[in-house]
C-alpha atoms as a PDB file:
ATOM      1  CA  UNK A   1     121.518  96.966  87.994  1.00  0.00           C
ATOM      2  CA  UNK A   2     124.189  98.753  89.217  1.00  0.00           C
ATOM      3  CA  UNK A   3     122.726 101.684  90.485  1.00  0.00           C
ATOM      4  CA  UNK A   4     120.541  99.092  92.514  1.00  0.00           C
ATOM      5  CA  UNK A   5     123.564  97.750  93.798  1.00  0.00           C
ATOM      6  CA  UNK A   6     125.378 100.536  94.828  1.00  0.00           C
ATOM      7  CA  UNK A   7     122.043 101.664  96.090  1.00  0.00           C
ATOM      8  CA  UNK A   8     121.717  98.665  98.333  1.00  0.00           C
ATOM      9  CA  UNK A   9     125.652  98.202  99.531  1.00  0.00           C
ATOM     10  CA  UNK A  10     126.408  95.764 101.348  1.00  0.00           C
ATOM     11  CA  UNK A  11     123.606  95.459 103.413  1.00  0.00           C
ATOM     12  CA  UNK A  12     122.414  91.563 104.279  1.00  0.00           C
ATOM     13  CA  UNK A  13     119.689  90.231 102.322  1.00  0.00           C
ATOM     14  CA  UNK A  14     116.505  90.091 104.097  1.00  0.00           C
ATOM     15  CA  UNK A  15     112.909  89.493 103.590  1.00  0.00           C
ATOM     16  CA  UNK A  16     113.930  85.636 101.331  1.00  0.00           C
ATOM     17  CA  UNK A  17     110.823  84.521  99.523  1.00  0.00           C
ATOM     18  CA  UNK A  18     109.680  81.489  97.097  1.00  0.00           C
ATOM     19  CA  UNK A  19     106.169  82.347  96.430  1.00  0.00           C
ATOM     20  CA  UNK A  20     105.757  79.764  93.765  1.00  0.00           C
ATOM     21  CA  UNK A  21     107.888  77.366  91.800  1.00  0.00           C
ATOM     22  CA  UNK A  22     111.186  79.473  89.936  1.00  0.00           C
ATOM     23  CA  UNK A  23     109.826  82.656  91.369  1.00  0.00           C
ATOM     24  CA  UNK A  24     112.276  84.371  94.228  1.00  0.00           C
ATOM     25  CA  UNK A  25     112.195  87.694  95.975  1.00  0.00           C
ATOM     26  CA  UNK A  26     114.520  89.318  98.799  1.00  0.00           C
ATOM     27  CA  UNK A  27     115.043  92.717 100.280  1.00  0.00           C
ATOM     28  CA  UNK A  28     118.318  93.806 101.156  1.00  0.00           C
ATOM     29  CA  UNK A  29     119.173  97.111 102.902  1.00  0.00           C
ATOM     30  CA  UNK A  30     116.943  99.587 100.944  1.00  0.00           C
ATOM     31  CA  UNK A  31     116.461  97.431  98.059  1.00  0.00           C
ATOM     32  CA  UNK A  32     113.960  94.700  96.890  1.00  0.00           C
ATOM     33  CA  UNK A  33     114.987  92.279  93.801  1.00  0.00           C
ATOM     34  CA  UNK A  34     112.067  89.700  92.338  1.00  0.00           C
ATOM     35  CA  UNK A  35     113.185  87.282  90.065  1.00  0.00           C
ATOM     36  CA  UNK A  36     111.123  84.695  88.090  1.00  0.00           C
ATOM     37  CA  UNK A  37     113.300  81.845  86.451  1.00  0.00           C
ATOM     38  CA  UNK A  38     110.013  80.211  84.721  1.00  0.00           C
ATOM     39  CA  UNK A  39     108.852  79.492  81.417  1.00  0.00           C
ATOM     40  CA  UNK A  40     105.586  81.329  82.703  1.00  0.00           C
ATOM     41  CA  UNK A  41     104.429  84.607  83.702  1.00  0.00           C
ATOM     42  CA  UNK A  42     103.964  84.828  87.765  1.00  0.00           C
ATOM     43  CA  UNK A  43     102.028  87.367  89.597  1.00  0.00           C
ATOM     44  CA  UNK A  44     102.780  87.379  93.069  1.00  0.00           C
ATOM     45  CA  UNK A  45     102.647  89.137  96.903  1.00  0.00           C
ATOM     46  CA  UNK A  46     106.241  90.071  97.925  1.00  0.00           C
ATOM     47  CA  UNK A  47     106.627  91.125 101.715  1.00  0.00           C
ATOM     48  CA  UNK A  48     108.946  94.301 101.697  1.00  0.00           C
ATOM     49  CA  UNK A  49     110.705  96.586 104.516  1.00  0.00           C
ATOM     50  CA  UNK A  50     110.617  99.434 102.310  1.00  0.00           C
ATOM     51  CA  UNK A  51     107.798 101.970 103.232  1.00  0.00           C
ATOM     52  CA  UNK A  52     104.553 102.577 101.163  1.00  0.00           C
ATOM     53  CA  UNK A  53     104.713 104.394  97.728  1.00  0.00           C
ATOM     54  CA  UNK A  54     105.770 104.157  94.361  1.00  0.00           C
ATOM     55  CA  UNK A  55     109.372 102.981  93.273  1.00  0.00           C
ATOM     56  CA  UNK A  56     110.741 102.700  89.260  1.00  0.00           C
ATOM     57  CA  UNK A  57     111.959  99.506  88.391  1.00  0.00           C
ATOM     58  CA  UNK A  58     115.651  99.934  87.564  1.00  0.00           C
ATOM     59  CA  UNK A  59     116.123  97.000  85.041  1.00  0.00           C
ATOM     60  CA  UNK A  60     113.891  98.413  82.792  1.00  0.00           C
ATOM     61  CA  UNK A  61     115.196 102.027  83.148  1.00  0.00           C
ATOM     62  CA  UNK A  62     111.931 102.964  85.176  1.00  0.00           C
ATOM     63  CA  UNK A  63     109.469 102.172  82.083  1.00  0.00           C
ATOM     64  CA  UNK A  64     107.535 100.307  84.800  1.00  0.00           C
ATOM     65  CA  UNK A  65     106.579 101.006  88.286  1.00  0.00           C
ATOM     66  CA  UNK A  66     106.313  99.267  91.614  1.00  0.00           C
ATOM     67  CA  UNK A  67     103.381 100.035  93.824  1.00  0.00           C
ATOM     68  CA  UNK A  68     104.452  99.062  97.804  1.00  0.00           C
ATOM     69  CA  UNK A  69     101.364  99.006 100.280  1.00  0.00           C
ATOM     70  CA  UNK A  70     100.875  97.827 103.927  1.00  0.00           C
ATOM     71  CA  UNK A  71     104.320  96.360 103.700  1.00  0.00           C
ATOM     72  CA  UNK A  72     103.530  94.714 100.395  1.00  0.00           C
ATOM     73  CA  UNK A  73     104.687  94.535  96.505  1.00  0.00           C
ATOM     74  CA  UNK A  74     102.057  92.902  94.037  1.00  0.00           C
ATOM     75  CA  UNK A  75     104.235  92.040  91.649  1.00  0.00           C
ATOM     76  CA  UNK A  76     103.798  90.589  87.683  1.00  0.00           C
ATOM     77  CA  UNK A  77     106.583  88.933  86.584  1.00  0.00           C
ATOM     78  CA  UNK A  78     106.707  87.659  82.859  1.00  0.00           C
ATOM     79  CA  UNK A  79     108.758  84.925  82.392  1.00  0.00           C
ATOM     80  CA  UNK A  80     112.690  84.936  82.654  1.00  0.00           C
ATOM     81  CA  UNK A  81     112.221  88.003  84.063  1.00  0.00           C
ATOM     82  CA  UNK A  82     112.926  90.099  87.493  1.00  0.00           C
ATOM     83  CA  UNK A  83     112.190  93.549  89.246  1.00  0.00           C
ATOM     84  CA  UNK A  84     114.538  95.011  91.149  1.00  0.00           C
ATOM     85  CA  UNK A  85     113.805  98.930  93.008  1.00  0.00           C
ATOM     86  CA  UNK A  86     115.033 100.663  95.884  1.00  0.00           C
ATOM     87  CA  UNK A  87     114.282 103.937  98.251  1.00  0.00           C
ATOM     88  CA  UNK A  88     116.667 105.980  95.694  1.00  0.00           C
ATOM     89  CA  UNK A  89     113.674 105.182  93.051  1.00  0.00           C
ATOM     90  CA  UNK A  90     110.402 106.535  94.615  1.00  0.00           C
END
């Protein structure tokens, strides 16, 4: 997480979602976090300013990827879990 953080600076947080219940997303800079705070697995849309492609998901040392189209992240979030990627990681 700290790459993603010095990835991301200090840039304002943008993009603040609450698909469903204990599930959170925001962009900030060139950075998108997910988080899901539920007992449950979540799959969800996020809306993202980063462009179209493929990013690694730093919190798992890239052993997953992120898929952004049209503006969008399709996201599956087991529970007490969270996704976080940035322009660094595509």
């Amino acid at each position: 997480m700290v790459g993603w953080h010095n990835a991301v600076g200090d840039a304002e947080v943008t993009d603040w979602q609450s698909p469903q219940g204990n599930v959170i997303g925001c962009g900030r800079g060139d950075g998108f976090v997910a988080i899901n705070n539920g007992a449950a697995a979540a799959s969800s849309q996020f809306g993202t300013q980063l462009p179209d492609g493929t990013y690694c998901n730093v919190l798992d040392d890239c052993a997953t990827e992120v898929t952004v189209s049209g503006g969008l992240a399709a996201l599956d979030l087991p529970a007490k879990s969270a996704v976080a990627f940035d322009a660094g990681t595509a």
